[in-house]
PDB file of N, CA and C in Angstrom:
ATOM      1  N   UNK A   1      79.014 153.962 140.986  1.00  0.00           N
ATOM      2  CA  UNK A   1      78.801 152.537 141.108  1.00  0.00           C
ATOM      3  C   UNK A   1      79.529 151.821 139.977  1.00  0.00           C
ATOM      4  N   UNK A   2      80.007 151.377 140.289  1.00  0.00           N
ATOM      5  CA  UNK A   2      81.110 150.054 138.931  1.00  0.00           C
ATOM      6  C   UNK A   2      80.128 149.710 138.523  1.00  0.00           C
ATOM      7  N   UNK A   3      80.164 149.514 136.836  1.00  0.00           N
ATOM      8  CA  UNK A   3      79.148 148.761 135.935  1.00  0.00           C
ATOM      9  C   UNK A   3      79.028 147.135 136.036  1.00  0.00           C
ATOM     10  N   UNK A   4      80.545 146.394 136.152  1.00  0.00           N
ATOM     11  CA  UNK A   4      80.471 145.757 136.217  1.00  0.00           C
ATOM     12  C   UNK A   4      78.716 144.318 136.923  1.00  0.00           C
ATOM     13  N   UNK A   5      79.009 143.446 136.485  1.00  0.00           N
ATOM     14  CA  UNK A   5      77.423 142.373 137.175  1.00  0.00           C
ATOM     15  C   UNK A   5      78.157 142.567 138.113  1.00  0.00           C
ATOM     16  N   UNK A   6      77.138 141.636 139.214  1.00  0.00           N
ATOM     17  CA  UNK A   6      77.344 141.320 140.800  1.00  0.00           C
ATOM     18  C   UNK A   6      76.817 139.541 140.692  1.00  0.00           C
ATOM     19  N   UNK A   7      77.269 139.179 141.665  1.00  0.00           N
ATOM     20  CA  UNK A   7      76.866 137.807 141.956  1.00  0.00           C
ATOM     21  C   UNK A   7      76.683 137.328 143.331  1.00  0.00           C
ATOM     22  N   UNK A   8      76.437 136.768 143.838  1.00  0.00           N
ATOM     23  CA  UNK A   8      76.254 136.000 145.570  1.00  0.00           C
ATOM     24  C   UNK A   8      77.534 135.081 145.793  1.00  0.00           C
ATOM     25  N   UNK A   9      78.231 135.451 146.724  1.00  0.00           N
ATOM     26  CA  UNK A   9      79.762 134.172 146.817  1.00  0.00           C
ATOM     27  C   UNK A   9      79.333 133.299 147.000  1.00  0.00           C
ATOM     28  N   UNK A  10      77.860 132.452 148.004  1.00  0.00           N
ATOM     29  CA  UNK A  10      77.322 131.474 148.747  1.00  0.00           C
ATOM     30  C   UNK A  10      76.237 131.010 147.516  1.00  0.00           C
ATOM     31  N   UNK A  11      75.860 130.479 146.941  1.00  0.00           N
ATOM     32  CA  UNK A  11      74.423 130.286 146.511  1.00  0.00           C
ATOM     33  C   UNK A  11      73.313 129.344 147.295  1.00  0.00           C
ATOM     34  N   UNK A  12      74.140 129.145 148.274  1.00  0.00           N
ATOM     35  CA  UNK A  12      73.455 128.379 149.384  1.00  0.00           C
ATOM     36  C   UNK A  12      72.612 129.439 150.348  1.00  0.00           C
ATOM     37  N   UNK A  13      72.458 130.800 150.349  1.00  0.00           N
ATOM     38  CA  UNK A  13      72.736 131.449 151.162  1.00  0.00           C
ATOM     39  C   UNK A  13      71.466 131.304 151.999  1.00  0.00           C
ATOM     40  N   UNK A  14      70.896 131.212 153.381  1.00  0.00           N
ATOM     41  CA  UNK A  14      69.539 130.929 154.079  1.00  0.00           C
ATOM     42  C   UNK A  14      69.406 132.621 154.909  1.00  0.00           C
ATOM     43  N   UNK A  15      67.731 132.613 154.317  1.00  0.00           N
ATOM     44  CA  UNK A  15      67.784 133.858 154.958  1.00  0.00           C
ATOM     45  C   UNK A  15      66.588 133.841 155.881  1.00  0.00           C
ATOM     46  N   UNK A  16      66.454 134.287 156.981  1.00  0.00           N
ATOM     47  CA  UNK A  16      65.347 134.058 157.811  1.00  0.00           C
ATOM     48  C   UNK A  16      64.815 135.898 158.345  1.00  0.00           C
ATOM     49  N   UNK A  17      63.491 135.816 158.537  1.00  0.00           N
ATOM     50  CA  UNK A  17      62.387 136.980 158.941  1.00  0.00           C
ATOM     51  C   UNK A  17      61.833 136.618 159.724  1.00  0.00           C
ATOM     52  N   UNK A  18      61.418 137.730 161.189  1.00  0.00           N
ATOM     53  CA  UNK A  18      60.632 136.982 161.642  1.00  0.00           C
ATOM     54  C   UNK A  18      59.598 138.416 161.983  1.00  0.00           C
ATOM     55  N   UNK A  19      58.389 137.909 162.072  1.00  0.00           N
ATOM     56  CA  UNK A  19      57.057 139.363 161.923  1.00  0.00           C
ATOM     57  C   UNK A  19      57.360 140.536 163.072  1.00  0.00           C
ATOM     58  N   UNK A  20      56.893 141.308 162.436  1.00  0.00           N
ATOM     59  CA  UNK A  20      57.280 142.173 163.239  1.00  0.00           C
ATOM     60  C   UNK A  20      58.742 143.213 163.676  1.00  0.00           C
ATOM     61  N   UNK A  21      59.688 142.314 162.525  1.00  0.00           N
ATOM     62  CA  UNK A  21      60.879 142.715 162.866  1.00  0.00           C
ATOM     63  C   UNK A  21      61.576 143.319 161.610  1.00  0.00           C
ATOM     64  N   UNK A  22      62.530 144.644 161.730  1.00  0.00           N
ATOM     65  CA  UNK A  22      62.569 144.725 160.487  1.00  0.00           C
ATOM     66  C   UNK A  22      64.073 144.436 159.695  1.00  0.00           C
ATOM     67  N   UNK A  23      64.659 143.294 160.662  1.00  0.00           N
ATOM     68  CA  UNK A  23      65.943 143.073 159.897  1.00  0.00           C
ATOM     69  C   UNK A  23      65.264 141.470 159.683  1.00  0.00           C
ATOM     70  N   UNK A  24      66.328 141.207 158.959  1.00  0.00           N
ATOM     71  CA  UNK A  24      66.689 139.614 158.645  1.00  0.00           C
ATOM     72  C   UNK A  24      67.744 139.145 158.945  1.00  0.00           C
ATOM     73  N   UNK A  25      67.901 137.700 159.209  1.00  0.00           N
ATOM     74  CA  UNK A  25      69.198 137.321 159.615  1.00  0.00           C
ATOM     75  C   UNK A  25      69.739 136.304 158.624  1.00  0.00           C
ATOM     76  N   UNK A  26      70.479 136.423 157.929  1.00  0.00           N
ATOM     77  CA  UNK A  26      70.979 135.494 156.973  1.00  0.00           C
ATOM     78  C   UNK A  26      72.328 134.762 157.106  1.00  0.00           C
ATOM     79  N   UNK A  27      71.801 133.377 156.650  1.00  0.00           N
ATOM     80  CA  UNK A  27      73.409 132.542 157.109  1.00  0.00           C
ATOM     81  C   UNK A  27      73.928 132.053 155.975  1.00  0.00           C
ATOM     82  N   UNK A  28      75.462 131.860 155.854  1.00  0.00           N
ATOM     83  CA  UNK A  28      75.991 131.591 154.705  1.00  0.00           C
ATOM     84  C   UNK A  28      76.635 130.097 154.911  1.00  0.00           C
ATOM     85  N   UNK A  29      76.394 129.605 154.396  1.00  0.00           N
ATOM     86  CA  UNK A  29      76.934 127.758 154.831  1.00  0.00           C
ATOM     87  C   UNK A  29      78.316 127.569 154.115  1.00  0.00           C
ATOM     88  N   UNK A  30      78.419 128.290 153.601  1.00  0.00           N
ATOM     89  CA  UNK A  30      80.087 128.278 152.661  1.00  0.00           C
ATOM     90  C   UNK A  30      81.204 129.251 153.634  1.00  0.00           C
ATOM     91  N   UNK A  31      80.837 129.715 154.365  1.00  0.00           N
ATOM     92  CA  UNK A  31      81.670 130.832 155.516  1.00  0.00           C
ATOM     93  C   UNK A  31      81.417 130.643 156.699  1.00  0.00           C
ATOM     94  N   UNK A  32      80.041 130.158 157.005  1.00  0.00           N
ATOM     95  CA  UNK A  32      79.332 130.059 158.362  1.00  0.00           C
ATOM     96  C   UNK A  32      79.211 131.325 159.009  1.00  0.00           C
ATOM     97  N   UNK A  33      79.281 132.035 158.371  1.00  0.00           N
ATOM     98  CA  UNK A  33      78.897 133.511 158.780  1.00  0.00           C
ATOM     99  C   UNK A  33      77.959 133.646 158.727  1.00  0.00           C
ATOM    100  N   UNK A  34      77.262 134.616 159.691  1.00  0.00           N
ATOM    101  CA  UNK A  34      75.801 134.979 160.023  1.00  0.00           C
ATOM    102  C   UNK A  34      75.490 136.559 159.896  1.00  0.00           C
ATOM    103  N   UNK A  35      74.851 136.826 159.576  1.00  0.00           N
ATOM    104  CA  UNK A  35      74.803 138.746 158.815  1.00  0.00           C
ATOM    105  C   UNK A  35      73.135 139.068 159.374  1.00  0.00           C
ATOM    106  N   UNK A  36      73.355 140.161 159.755  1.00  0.00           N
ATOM    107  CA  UNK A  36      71.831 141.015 160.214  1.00  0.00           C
ATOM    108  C   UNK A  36      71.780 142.184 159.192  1.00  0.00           C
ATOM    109  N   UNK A  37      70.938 142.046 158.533  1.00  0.00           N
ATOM    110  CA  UNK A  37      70.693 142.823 157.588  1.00  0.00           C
ATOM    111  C   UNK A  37      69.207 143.061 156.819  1.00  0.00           C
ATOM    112  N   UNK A  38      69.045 144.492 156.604  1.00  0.00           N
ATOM    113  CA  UNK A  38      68.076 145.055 156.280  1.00  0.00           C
ATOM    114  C   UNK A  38      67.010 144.380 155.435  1.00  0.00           C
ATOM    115  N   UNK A  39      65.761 144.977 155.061  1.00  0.00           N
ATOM    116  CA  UNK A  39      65.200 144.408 153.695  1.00  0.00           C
ATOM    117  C   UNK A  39      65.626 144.706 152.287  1.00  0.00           C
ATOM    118  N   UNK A  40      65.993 146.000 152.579  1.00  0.00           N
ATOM    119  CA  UNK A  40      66.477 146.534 151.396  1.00  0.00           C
ATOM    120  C   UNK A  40      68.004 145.588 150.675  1.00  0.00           C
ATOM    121  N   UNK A  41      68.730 145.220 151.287  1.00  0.00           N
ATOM    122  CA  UNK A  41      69.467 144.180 151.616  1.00  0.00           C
ATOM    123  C   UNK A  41      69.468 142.756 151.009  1.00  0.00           C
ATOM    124  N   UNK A  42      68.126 143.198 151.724  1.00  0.00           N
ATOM    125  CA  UNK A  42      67.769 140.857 151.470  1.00  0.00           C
ATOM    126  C   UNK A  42      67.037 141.414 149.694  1.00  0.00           C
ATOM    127  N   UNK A  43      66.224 142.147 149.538  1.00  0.00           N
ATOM    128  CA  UNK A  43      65.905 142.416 148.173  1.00  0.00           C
ATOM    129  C   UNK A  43      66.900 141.984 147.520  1.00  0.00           C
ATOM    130  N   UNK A  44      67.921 142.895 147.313  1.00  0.00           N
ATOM    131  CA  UNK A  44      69.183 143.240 146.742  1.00  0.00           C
ATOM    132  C   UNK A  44      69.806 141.332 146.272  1.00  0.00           C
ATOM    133  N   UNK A  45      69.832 141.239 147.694  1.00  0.00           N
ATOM    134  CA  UNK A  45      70.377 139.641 147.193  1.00  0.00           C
ATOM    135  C   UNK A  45      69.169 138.703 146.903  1.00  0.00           C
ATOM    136  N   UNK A  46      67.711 138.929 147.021  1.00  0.00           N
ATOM    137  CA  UNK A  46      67.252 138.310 146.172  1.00  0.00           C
ATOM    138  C   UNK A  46      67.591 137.946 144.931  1.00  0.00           C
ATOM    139  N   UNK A  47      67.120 139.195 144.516  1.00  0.00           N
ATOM    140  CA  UNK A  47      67.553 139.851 142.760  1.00  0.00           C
ATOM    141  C   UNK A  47      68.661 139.232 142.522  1.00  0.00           C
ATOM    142  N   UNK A  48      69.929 138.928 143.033  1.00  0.00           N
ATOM    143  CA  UNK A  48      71.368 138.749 142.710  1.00  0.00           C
ATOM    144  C   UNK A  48      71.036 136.652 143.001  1.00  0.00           C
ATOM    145  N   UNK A  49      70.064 136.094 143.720  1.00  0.00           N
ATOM    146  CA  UNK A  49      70.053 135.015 143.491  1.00  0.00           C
ATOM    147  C   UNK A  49      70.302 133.750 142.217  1.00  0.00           C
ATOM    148  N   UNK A  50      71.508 133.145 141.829  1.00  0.00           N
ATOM    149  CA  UNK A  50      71.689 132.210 140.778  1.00  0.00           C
ATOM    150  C   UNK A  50      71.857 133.187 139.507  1.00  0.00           C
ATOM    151  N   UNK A  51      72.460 134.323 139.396  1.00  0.00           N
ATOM    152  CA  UNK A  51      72.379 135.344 138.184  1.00  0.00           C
ATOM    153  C   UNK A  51      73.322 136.156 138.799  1.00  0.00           C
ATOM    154  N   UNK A  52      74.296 136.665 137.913  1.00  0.00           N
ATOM    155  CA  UNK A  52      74.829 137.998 137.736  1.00  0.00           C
ATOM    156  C   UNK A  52      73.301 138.899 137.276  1.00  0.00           C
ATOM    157  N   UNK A  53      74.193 139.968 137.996  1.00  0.00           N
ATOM    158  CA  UNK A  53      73.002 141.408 137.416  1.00  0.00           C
ATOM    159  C   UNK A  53      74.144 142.562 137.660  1.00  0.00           C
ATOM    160  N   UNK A  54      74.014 143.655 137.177  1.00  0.00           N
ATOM    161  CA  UNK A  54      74.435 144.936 136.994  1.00  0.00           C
ATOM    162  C   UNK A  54      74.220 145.938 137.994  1.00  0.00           C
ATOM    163  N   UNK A  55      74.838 146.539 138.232  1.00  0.00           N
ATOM    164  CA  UNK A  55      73.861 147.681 138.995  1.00  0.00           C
ATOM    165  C   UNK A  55      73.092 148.560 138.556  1.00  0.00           C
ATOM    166  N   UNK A  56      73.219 148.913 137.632  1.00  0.00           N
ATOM    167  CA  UNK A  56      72.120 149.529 136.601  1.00  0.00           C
ATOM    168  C   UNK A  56      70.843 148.503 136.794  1.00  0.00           C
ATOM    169  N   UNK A  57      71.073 147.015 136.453  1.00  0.00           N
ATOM    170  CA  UNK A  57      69.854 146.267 136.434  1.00  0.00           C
ATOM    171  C   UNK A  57      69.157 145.792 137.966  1.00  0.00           C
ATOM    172  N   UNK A  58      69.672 146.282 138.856  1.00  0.00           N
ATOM    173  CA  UNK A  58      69.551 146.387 140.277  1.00  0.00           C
ATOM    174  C   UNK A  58      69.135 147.265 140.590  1.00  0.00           C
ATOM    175  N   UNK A  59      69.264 148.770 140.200  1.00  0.00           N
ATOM    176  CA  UNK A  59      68.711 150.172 140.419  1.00  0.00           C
ATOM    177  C   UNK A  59      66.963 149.802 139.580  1.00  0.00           C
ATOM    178  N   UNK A  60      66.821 149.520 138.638  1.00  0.00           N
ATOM    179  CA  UNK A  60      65.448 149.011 137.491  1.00  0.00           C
ATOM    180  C   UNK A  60      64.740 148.379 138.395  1.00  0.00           C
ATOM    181  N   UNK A  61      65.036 146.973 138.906  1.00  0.00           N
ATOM    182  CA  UNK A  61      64.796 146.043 139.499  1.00  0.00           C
ATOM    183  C   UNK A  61      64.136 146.438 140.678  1.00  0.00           C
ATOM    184  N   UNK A  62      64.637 147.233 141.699  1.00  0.00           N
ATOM    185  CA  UNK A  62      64.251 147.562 142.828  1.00  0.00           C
ATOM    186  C   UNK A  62      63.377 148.652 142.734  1.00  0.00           C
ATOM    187  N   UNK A  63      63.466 149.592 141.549  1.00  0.00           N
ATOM    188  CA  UNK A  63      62.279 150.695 141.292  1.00  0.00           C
ATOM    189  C   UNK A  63      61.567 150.113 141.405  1.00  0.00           C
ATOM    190  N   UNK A  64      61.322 149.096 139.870  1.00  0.00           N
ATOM    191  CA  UNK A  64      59.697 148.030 139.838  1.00  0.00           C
ATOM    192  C   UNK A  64      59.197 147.910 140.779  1.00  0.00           C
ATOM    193  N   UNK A  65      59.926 146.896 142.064  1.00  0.00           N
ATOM    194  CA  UNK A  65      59.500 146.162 142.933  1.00  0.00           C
ATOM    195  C   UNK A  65      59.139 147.487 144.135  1.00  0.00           C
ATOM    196  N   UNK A  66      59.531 148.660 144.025  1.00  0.00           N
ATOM    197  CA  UNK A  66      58.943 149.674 144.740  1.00  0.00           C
ATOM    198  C   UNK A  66      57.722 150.552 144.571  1.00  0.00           C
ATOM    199  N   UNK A  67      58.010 150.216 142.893  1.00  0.00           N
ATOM    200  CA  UNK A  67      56.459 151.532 142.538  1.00  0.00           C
ATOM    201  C   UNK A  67      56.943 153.159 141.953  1.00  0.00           C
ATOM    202  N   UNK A  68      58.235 152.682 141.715  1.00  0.00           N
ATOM    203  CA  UNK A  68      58.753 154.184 141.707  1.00  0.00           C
ATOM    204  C   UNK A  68      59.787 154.323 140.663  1.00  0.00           C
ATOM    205  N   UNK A  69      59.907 154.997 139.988  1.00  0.00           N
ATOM    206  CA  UNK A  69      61.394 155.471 138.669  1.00  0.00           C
ATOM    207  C   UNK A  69      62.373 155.609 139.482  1.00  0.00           C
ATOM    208  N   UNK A  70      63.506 154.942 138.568  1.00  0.00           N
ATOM    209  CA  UNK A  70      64.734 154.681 139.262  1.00  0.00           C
ATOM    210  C   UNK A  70      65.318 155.987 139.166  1.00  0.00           C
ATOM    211  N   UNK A  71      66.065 156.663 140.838  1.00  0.00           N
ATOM    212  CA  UNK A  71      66.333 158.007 140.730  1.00  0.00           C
ATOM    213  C   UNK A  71      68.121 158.091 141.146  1.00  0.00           C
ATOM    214  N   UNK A  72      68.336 159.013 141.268  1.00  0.00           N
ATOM    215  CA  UNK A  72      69.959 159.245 142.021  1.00  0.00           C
ATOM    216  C   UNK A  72      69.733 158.867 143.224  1.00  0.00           C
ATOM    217  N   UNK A  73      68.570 159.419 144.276  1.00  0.00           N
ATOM    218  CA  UNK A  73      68.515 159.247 145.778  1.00  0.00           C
ATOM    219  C   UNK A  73      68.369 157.067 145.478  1.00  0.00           C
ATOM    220  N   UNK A  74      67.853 156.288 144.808  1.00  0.00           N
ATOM    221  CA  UNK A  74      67.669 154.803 144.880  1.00  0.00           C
ATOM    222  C   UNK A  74      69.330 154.117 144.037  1.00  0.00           C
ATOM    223  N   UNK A  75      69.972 155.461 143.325  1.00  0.00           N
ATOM    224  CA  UNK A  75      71.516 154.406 142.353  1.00  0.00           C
ATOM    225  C   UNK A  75      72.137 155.021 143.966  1.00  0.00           C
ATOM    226  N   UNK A  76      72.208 155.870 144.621  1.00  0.00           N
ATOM    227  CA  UNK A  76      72.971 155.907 145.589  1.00  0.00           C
ATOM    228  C   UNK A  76      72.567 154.996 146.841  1.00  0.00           C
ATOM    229  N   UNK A  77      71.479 154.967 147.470  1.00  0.00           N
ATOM    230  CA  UNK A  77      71.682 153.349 148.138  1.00  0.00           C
ATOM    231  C   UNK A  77      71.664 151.999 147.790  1.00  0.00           C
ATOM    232  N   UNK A  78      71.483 151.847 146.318  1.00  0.00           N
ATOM    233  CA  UNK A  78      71.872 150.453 145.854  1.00  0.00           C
ATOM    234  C   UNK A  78      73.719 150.440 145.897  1.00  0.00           C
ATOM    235  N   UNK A  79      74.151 151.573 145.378  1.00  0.00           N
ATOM    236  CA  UNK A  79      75.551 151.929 145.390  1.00  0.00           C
ATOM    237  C   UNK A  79      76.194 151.308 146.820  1.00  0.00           C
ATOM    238  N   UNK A  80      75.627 152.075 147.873  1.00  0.00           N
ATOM    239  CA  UNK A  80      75.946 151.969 149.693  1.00  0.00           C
ATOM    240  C   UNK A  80      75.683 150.605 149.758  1.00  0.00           C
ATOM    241  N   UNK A  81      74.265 149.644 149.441  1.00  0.00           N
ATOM    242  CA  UNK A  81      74.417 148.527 149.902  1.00  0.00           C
ATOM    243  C   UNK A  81      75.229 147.618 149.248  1.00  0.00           C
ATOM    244  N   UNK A  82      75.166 147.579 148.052  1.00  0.00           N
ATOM    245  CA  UNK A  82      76.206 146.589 147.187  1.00  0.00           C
ATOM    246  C   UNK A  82      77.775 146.855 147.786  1.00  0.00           C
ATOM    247  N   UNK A  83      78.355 148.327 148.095  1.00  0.00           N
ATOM    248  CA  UNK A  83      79.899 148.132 149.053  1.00  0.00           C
ATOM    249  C   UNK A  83      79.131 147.575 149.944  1.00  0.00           C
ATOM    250  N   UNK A  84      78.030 147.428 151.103  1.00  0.00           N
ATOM    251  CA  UNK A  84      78.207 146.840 152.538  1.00  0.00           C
ATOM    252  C   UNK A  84      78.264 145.012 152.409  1.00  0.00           C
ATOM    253  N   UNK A  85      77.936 144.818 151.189  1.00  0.00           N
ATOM    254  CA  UNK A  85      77.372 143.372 151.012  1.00  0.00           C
ATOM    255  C   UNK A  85      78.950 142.600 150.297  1.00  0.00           C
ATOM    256  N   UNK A  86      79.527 143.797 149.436  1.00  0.00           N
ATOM    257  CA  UNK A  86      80.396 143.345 149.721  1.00  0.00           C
ATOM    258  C   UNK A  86      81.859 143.182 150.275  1.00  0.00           C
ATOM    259  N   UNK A  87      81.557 144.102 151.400  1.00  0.00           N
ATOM    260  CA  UNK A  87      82.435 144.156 152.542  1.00  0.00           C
ATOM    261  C   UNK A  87      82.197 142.772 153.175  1.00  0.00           C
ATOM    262  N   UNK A  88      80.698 142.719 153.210  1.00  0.00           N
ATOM    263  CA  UNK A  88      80.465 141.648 153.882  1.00  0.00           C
ATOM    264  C   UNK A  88      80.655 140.007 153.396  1.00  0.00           C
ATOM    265  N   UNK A  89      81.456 139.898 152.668  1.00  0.00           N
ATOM    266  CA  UNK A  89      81.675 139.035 151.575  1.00  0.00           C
ATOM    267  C   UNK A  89      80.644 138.034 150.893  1.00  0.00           C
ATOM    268  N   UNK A  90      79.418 138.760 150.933  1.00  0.00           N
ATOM    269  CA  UNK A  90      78.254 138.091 150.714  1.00  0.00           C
ATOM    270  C   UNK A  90      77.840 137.983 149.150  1.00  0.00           C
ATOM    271  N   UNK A  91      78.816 139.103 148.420  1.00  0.00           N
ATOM    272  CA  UNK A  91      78.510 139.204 146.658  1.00  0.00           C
ATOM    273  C   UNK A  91      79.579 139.361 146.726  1.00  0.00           C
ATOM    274  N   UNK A  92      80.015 139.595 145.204  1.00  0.00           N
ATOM    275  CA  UNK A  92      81.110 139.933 144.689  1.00  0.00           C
ATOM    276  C   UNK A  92      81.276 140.252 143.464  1.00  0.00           C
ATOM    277  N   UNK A  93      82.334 141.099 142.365  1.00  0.00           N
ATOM    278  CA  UNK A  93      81.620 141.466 141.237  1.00  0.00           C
ATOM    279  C   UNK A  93      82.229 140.232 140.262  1.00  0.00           C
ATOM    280  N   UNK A  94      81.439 139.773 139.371  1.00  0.00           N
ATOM    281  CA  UNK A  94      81.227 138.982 138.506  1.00  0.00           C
ATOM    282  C   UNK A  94      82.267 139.003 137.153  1.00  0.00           C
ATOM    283  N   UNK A  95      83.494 139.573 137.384  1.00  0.00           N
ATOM    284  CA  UNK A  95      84.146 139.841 135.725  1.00  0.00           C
ATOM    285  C   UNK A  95      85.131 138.837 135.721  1.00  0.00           C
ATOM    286  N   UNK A  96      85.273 138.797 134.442  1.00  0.00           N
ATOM    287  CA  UNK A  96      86.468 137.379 133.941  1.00  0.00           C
ATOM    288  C   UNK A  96      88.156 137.740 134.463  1.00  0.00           C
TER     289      UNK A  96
END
């Protein structure tokens, strides 16, 4: 995982849930792109809301909020979602 922070391209970004379901659909008003994506996902860009963060501080972050020590099996899907998010041009990394 690059050390480098991460950031959100949109800070507008709207994300909607609806019960029962276990994706979210989030819209970006700066692209008008619309993304179906996980919780693990929408966490991720919680956390990354109005702040750079690290992935190190993203792997921490998401332990807490799970209940659990940050392991290799949790830096490797923060790793997987941070490339899908930003494939999806939804973050991007944060360096000068």
């Amino acid at each position: 995982m690059p050390p480098w922070p991460w950031r959100t391209v949109d800070p507008g970004l709207v994300s909607r849930h609806w019960a029962g379901e276990d994706e979210w659909v989030v819209y970006s008003p700066q692209s008008t792109d619309v993304h179906l994506l996980n919780a693990a996902a929408c966490d991720l860009l919680d956390l990354l809301s109005g702040r750079s963060v690290t992935s190190d501080e993203l792997v921490s972050a998401l332990a807490i909020r799970a209940g659990r020590a940050p392991d290799e099996e949790l830096r490797q899907a923060v790793g997987a979602t941070i490339s899908s998010l930003d494939a999806a041009g939804l973050i991007a990394p944060d360096v000068p």
